[in-house]
C-alpha atoms as a PDB file:
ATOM      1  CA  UNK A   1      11.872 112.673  92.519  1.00  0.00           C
ATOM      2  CA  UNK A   2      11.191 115.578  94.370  1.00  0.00           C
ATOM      3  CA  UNK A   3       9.505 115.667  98.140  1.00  0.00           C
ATOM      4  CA  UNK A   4       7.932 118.986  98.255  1.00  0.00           C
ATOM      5  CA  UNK A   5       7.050 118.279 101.865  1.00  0.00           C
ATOM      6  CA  UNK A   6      10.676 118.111 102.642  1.00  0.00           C
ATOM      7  CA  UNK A   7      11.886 120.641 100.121  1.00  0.00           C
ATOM      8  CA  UNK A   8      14.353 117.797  99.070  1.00  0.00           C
ATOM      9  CA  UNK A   9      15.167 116.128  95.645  1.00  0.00           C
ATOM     10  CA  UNK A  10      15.940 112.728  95.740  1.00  0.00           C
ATOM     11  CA  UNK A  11      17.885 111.234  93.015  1.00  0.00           C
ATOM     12  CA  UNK A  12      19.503 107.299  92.207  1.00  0.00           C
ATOM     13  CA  UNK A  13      23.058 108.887  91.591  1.00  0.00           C
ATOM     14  CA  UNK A  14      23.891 108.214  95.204  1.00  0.00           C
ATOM     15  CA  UNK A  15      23.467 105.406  97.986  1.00  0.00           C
ATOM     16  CA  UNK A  16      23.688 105.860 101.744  1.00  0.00           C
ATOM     17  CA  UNK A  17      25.528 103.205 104.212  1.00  0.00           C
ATOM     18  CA  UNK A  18      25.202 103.489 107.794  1.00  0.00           C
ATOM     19  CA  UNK A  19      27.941 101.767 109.612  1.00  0.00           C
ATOM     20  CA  UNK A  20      27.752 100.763 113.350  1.00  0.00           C
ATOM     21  CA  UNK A  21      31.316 100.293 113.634  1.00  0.00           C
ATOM     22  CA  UNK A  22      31.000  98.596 117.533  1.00  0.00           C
ATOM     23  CA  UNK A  23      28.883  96.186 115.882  1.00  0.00           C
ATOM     24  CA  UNK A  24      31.725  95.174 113.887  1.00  0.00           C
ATOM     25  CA  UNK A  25      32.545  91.669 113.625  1.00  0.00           C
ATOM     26  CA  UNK A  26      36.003  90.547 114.662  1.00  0.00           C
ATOM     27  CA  UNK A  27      36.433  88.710 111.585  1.00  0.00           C
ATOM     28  CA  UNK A  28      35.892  89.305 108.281  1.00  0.00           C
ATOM     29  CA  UNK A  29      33.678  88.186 105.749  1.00  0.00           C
ATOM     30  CA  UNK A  30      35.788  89.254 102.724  1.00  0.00           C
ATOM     31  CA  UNK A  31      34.012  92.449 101.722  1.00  0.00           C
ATOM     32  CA  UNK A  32      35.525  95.250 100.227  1.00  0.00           C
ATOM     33  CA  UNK A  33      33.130  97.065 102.697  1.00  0.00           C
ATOM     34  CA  UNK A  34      33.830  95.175 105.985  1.00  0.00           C
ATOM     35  CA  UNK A  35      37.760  96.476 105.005  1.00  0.00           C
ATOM     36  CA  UNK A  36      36.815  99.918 104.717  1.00  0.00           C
ATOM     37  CA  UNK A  37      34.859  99.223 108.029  1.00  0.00           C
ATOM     38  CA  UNK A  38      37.968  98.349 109.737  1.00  0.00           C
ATOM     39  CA  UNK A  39      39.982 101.268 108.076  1.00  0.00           C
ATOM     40  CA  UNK A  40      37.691 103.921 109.588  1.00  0.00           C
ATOM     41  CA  UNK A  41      37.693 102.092 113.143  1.00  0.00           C
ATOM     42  CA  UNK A  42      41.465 101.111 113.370  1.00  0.00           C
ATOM     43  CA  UNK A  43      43.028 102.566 116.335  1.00  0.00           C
ATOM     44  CA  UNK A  44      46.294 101.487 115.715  1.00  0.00           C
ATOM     45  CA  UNK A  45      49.305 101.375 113.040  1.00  0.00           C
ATOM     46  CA  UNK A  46      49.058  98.143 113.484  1.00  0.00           C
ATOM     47  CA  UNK A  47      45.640  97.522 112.370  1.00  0.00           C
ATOM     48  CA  UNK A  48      46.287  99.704 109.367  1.00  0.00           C
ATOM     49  CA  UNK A  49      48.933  97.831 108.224  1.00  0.00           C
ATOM     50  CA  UNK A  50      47.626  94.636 108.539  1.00  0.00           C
ATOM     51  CA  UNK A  51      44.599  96.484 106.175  1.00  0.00           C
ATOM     52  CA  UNK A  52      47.238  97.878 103.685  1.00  0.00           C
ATOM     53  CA  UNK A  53      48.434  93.839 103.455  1.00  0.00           C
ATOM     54  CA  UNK A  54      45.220  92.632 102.728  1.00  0.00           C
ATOM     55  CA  UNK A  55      43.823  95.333 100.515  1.00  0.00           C
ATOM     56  CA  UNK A  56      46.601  97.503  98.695  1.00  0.00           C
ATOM     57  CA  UNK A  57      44.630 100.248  97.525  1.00  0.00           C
ATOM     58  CA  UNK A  58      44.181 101.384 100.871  1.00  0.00           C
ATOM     59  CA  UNK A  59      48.307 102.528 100.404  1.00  0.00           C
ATOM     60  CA  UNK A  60      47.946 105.715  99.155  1.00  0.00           C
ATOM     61  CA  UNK A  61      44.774 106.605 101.654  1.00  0.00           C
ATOM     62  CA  UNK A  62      47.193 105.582 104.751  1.00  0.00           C
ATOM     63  CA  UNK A  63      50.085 107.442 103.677  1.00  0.00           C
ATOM     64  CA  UNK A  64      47.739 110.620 103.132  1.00  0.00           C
ATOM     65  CA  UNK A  65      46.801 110.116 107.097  1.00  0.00           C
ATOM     66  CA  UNK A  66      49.442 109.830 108.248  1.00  0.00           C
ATOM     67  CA  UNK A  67      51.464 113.104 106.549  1.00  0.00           C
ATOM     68  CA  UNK A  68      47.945 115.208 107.968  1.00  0.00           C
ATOM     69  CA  UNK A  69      47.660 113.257 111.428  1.00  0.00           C
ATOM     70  CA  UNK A  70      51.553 114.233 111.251  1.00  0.00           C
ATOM     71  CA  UNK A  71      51.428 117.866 110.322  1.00  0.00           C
ATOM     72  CA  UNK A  72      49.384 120.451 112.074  1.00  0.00           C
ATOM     73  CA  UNK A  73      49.509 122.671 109.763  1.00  0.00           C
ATOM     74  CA  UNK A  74      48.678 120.393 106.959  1.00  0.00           C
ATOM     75  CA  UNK A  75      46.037 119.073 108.294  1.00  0.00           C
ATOM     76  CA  UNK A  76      44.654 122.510 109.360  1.00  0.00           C
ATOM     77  CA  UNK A  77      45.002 123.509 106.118  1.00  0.00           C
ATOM     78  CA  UNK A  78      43.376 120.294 104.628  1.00  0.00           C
ATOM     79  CA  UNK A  79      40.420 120.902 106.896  1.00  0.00           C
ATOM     80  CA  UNK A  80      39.842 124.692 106.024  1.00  0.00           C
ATOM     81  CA  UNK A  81      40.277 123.090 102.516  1.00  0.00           C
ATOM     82  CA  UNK A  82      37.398 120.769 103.200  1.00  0.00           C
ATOM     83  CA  UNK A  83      35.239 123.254 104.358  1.00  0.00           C
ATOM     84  CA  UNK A  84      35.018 125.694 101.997  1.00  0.00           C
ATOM     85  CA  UNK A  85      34.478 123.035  99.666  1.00  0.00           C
ATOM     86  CA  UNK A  86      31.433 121.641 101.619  1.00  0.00           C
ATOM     87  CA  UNK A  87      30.382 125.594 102.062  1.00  0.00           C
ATOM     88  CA  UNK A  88      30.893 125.704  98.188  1.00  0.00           C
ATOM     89  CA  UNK A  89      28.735 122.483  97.567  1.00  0.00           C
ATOM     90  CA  UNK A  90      26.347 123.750 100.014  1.00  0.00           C
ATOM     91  CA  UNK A  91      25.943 127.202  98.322  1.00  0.00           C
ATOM     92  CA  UNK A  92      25.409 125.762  95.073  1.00  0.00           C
ATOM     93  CA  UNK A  93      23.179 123.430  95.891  1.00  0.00           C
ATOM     94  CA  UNK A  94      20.872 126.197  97.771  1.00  0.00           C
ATOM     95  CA  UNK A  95      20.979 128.302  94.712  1.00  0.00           C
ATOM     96  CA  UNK A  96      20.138 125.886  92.487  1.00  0.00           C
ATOM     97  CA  UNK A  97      17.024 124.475  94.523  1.00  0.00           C
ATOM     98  CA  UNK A  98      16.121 128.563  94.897  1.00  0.00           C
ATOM     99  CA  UNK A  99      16.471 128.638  90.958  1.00  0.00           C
ATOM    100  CA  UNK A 100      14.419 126.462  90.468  1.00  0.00           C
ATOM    101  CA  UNK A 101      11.682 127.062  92.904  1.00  0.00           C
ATOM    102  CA  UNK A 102      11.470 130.507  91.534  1.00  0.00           C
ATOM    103  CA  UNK A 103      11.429 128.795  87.903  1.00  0.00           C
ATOM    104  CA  UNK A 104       7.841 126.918  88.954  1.00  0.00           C
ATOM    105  CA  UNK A 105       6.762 130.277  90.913  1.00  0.00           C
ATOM    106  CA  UNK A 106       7.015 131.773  87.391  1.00  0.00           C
ATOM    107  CA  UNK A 107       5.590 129.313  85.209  1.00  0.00           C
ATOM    108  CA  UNK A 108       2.815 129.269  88.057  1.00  0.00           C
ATOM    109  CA  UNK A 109       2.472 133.055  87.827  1.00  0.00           C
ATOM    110  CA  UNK A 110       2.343 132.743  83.620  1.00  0.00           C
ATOM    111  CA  UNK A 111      -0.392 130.026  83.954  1.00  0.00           C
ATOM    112  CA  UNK A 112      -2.553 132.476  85.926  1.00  0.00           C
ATOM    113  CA  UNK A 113      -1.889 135.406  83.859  1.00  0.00           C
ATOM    114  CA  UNK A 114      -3.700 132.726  81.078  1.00  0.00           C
ATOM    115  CA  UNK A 115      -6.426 131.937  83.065  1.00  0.00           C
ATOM    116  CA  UNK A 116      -5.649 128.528  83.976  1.00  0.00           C
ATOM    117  CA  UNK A 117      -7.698 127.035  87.217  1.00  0.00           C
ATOM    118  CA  UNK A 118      -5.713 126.640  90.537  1.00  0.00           C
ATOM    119  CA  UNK A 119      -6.063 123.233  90.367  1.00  0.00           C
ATOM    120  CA  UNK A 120      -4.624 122.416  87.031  1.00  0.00           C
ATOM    121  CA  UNK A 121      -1.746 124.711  88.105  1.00  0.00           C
ATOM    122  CA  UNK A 122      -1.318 123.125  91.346  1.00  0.00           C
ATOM    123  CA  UNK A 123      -0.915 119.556  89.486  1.00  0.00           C
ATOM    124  CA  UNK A 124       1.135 120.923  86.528  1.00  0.00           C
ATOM    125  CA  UNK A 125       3.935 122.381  88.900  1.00  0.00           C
ATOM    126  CA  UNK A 126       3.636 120.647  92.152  1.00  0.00           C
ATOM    127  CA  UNK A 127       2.823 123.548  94.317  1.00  0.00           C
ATOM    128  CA  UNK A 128       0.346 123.149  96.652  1.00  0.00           C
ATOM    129  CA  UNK A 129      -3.371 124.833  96.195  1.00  0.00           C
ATOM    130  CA  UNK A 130      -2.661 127.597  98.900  1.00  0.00           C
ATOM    131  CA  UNK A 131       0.645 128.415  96.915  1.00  0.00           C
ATOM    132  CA  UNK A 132      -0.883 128.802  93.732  1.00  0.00           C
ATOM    133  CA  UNK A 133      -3.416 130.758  95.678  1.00  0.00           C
ATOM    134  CA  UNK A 134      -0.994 133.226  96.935  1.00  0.00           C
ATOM    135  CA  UNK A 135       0.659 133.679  93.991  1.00  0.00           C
ATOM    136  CA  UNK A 136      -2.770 135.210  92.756  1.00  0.00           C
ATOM    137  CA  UNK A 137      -2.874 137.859  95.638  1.00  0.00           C
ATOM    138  CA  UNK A 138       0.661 139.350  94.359  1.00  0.00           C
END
């Protein structure tokens, strides 16, 4: 689904939690999701212990924090890593959104050029009547 409004696509491929962590209950109710809770607020070794016990998989995921929390360097170095991959994501992501704005611009453009109405355009692409308009000025 696209939100032309917003410029965004939305897609089912991902899902968004938002996690008040000081609303938190002190005990758990067993989730998989109330542990991870817990991981991201634990303050102490202690605490992430007690969640390595209780949930094993989170093993691997405390021994990678602490080597960076550790390591200056490494986690320097982990963080430049992360953001040239977000830059990365974030470049690829524009581009494709410009590729394919400028993919209905020239659809639009070859719907004109056949003398199809404004309107029909308009619906057939999703641009709005004052782009399809402008598009005939060029």
């Amino acid at each position: 689904m696209y939100d032309q409004e917003a410029g965004v696509e939305f897609s089912d491929l991902m899902e968004i939690h938002t996690l008040e962590l000081n609303k938190l209950p002190t005990s758990t109710d067993g989730t998989e999701l109330y542990d991870w809770a817990k991981f991201i607020d634990a303050e102490t070794e202690e605490e992430l212990d007690m969640l390595t016990e209780r949930n094993p998989q989170f093993g691997p995921t405390v021994v990678k924090l602490r080597e960076l929390s550790a390591d200056e360097k490494a986690r320097d170095a982990y963080e430049r890593r992360e953001k040239a991959r977000r830059d990365h994501n974030m470049y690829v992501r524009d581009a494709e959104r410009k590729g394919r704005t400028e993919g209905i611009l020239n659809v639009a453009r070859r719907m004109l050029g056949r003398g199809k109405s404004i309107e029909e355009i308009a619906g057939d692409t999703g641009l709005t009547l004052k782009e399809v308009e402008s598009l005939q000025l060029q």
